[in-house]
PDB file of N, CA and C in Angstrom:
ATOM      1  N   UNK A   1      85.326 102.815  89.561  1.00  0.00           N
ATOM      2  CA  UNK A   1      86.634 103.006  88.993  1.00  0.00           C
ATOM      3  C   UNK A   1      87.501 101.818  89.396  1.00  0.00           C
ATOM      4  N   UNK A   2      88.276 101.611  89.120  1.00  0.00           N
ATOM      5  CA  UNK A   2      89.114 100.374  88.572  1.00  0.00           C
ATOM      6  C   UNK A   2      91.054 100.693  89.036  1.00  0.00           C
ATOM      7  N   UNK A   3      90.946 100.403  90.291  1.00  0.00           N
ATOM      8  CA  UNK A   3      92.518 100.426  90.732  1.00  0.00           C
ATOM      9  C   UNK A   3      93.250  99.050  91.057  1.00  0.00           C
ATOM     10  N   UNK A   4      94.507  99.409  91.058  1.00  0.00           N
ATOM     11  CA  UNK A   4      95.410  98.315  92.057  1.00  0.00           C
ATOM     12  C   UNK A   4      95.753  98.522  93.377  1.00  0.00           C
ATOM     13  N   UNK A   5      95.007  97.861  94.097  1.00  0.00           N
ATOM     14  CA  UNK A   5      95.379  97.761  95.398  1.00  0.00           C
ATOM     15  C   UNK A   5      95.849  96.648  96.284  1.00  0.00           C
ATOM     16  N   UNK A   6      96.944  96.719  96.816  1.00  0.00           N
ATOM     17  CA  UNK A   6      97.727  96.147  97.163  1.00  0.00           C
ATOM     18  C   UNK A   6      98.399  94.974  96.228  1.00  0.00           C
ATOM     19  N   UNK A   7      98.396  95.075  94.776  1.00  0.00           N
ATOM     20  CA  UNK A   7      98.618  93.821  93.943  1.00  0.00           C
ATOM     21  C   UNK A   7      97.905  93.248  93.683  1.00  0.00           C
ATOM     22  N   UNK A   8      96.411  93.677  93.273  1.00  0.00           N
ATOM     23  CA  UNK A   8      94.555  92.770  93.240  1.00  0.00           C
ATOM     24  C   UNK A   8      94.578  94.446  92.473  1.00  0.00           C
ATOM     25  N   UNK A   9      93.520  93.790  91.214  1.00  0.00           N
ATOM     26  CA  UNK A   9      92.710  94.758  90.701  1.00  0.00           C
ATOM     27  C   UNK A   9      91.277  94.900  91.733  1.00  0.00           C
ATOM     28  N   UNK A  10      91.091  95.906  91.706  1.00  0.00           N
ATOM     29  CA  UNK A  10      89.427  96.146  93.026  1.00  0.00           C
ATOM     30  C   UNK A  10      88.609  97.064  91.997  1.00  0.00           C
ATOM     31  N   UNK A  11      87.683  97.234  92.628  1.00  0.00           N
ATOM     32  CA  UNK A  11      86.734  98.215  92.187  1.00  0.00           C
ATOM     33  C   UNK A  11      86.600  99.025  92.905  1.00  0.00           C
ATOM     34  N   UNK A  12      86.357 100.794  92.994  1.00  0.00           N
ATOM     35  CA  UNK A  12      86.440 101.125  94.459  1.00  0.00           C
ATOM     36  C   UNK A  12      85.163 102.530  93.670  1.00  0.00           C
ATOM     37  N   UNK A  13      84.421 103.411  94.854  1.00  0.00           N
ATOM     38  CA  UNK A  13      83.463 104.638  94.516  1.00  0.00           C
ATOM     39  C   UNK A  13      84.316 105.529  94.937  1.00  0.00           C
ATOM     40  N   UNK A  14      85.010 105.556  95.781  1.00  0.00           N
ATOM     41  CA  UNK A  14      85.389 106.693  96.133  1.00  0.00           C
ATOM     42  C   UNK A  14      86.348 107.762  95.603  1.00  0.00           C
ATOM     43  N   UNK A  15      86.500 108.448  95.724  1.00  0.00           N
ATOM     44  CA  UNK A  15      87.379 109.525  94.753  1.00  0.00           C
ATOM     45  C   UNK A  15      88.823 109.712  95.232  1.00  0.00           C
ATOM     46  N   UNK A  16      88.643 110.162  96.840  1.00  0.00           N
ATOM     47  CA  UNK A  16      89.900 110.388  97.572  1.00  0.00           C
ATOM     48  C   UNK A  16      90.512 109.194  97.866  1.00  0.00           C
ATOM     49  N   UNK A  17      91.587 109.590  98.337  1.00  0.00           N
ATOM     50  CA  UNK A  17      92.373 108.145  98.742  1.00  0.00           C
ATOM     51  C   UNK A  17      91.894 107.695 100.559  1.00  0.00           C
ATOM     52  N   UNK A  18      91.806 108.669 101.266  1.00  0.00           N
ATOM     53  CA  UNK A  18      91.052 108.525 102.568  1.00  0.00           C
ATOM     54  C   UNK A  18      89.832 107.755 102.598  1.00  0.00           C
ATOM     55  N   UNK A  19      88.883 108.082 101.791  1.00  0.00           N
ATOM     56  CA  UNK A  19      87.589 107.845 101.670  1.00  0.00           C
ATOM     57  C   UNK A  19      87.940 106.523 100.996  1.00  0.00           C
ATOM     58  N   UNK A  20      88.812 106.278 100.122  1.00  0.00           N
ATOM     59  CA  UNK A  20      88.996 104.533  99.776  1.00  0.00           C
ATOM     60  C   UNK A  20      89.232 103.694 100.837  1.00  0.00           C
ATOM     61  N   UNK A  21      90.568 104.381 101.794  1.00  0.00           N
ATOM     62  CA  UNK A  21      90.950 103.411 102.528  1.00  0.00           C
ATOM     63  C   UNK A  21      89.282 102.826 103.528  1.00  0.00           C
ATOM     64  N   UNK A  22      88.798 103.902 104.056  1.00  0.00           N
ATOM     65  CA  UNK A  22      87.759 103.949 104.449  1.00  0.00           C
ATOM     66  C   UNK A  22      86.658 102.695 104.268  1.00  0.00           C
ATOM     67  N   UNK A  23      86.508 102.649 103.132  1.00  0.00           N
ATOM     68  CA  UNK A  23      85.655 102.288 102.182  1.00  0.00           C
ATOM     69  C   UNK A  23      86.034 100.558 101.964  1.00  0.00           C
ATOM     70  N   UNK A  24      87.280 100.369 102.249  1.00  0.00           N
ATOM     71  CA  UNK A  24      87.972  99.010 102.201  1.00  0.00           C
ATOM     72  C   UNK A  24      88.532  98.204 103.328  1.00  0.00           C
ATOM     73  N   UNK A  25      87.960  98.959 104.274  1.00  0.00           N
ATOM     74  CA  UNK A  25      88.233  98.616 105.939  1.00  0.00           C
ATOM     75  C   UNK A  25      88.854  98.501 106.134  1.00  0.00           C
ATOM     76  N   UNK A  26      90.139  99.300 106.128  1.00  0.00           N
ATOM     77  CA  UNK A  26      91.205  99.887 106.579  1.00  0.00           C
ATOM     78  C   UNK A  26      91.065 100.929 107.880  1.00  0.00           C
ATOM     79  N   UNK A  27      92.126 100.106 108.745  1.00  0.00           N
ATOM     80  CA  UNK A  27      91.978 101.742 109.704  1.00  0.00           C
ATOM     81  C   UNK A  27      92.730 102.864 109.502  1.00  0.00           C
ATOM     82  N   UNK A  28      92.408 103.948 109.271  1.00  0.00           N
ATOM     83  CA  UNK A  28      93.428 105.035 108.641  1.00  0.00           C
ATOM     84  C   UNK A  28      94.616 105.277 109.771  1.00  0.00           C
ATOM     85  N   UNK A  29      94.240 104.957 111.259  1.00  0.00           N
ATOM     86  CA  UNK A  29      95.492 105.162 111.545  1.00  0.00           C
ATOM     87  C   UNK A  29      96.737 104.499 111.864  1.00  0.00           C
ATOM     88  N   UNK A  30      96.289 103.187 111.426  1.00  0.00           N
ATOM     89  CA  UNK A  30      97.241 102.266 111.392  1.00  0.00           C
ATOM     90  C   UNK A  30      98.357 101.842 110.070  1.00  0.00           C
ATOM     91  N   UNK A  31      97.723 102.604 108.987  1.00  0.00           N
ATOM     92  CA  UNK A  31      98.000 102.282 107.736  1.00  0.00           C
ATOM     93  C   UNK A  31      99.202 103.448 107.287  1.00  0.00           C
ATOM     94  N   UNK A  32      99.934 103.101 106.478  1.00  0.00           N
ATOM     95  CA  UNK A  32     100.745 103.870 105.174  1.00  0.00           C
ATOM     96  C   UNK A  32     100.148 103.741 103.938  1.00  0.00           C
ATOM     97  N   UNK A  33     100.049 105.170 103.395  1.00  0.00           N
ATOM     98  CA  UNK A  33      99.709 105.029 101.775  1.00  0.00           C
ATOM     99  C   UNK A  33     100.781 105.436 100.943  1.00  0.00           C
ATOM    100  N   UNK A  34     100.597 104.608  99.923  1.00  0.00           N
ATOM    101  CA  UNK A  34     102.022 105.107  98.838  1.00  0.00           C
ATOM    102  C   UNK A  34     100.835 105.236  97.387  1.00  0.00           C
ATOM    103  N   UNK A  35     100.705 105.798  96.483  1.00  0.00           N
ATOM    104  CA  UNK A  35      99.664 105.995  95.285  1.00  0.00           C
ATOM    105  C   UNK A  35     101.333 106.099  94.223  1.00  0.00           C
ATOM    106  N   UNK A  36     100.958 105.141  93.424  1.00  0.00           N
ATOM    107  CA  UNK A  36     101.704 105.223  91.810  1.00  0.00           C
ATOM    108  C   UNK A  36     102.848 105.679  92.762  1.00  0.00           C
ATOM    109  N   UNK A  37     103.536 104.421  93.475  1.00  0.00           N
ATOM    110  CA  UNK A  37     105.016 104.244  93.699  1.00  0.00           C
ATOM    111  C   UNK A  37     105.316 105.808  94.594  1.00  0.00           C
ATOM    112  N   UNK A  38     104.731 106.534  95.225  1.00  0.00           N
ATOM    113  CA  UNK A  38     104.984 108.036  96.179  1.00  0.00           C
ATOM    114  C   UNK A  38     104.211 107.428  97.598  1.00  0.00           C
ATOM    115  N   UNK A  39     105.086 107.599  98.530  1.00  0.00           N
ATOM    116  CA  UNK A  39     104.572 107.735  99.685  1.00  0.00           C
ATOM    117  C   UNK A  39     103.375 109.011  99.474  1.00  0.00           C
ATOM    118  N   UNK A  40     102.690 108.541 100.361  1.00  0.00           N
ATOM    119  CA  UNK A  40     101.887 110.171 100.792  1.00  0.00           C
ATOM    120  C   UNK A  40     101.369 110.075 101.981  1.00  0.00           C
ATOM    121  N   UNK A  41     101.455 111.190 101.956  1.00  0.00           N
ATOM    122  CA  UNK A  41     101.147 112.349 104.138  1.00  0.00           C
ATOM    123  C   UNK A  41      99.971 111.889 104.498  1.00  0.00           C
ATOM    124  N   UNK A  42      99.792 112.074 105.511  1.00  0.00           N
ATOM    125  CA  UNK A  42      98.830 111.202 106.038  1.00  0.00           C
ATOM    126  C   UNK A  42      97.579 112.516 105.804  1.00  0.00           C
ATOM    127  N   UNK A  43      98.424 113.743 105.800  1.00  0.00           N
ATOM    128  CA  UNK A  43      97.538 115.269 106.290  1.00  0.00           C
ATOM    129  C   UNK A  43      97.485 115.437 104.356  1.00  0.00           C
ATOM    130  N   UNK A  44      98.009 114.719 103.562  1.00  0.00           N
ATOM    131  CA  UNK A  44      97.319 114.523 102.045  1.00  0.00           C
ATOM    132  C   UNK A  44      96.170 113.729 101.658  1.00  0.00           C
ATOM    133  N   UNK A  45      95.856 112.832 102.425  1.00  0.00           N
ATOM    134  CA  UNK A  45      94.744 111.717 102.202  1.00  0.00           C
ATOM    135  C   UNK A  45      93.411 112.411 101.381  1.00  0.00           C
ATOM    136  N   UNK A  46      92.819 113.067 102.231  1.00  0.00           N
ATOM    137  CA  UNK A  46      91.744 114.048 101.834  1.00  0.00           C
ATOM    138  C   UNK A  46      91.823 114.533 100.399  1.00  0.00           C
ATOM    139  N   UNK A  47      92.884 115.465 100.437  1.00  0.00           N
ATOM    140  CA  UNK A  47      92.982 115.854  99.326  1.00  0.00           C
ATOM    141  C   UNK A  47      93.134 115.224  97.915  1.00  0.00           C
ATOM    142  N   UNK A  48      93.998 113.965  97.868  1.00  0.00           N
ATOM    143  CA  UNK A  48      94.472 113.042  96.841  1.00  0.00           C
ATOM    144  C   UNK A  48      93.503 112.133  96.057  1.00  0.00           C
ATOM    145  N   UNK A  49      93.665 112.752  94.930  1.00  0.00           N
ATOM    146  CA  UNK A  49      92.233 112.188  94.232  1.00  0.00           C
ATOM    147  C   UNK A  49      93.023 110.924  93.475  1.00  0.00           C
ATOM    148  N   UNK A  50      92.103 109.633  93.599  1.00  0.00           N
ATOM    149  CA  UNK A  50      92.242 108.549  92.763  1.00  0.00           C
ATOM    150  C   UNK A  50      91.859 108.681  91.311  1.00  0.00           C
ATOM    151  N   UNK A  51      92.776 107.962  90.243  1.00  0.00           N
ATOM    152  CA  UNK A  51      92.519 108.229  89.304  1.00  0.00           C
ATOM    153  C   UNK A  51      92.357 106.384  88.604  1.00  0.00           C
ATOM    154  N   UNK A  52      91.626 105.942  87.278  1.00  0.00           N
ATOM    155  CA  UNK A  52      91.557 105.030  86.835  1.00  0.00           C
ATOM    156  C   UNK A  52      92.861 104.652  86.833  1.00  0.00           C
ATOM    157  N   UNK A  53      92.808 103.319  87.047  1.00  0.00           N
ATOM    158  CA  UNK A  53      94.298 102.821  86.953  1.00  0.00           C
ATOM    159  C   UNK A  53      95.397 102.801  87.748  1.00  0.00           C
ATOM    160  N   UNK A  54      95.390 103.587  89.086  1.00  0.00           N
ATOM    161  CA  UNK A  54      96.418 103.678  89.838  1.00  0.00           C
ATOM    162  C   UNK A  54      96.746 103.008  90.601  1.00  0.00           C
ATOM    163  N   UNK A  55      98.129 102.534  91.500  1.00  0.00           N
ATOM    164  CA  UNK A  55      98.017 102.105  92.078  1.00  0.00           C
ATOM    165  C   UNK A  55      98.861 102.120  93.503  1.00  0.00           C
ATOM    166  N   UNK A  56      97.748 101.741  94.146  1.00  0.00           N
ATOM    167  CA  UNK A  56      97.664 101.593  95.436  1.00  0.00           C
ATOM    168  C   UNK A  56      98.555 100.936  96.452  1.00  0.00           C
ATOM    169  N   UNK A  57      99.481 100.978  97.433  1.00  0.00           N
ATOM    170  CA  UNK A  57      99.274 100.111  98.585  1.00  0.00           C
ATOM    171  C   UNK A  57      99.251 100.625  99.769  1.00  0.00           C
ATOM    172  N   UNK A  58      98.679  99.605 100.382  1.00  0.00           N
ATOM    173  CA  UNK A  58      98.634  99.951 102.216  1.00  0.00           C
ATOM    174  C   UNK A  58      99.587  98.889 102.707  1.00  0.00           C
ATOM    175  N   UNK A  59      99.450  99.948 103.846  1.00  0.00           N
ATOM    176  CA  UNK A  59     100.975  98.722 104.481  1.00  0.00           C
ATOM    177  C   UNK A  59     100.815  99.300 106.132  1.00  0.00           C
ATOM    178  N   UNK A  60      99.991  98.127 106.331  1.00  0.00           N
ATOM    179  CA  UNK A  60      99.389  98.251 107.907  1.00  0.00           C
ATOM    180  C   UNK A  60     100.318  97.717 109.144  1.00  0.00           C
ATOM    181  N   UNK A  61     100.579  98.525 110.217  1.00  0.00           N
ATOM    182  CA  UNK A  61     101.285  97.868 111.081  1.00  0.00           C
ATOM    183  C   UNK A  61     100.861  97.377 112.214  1.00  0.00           C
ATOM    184  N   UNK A  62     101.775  96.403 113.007  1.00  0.00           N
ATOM    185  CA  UNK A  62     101.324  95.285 113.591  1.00  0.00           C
ATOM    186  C   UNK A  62     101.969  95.508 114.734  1.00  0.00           C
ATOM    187  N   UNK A  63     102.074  95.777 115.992  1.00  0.00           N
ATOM    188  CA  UNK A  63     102.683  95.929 117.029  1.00  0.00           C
ATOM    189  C   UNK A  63     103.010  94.267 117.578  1.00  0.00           C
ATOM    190  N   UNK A  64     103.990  94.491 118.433  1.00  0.00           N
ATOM    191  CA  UNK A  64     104.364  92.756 119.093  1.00  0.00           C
ATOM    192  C   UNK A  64     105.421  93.298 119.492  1.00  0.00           C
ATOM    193  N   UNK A  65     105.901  91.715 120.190  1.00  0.00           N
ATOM    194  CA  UNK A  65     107.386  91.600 120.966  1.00  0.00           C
ATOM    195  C   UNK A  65     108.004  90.713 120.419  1.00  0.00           C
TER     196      UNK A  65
END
């Protein structure tokens, strides 16, 4: 299936949005997901099914001083 992630068309298998981040070497607990412009819960991941066309970003954080 065929999404936008992070501003790049990708190709991705997975269905859920967890199992993408997963899948794209992302660490899930470092990351924010937003799907088609909505934040979403971190305790939604699982559930949130990817659909053709959607899109994606992560927005990973970086600790420092």
């Amino acid at each position: 299936m065929h999404i936008i992630l992070n501003g790049e068309q990708t190709v991705i298998s997975s269905q859920s949005l967890h199992a993408m981040i997963v899948e794209k070497g992302f660490d899930p607990d470092t990351v924010i997901a937003e799907v088609n412009f909505q934040l979403i819960k971190k305790n939604d991941w699982e559930q949130t099914t990817l659909n053709e066309g959607d899109t994606v970003e992560l927005l990973s954080f970086v600790g420092g001083g």
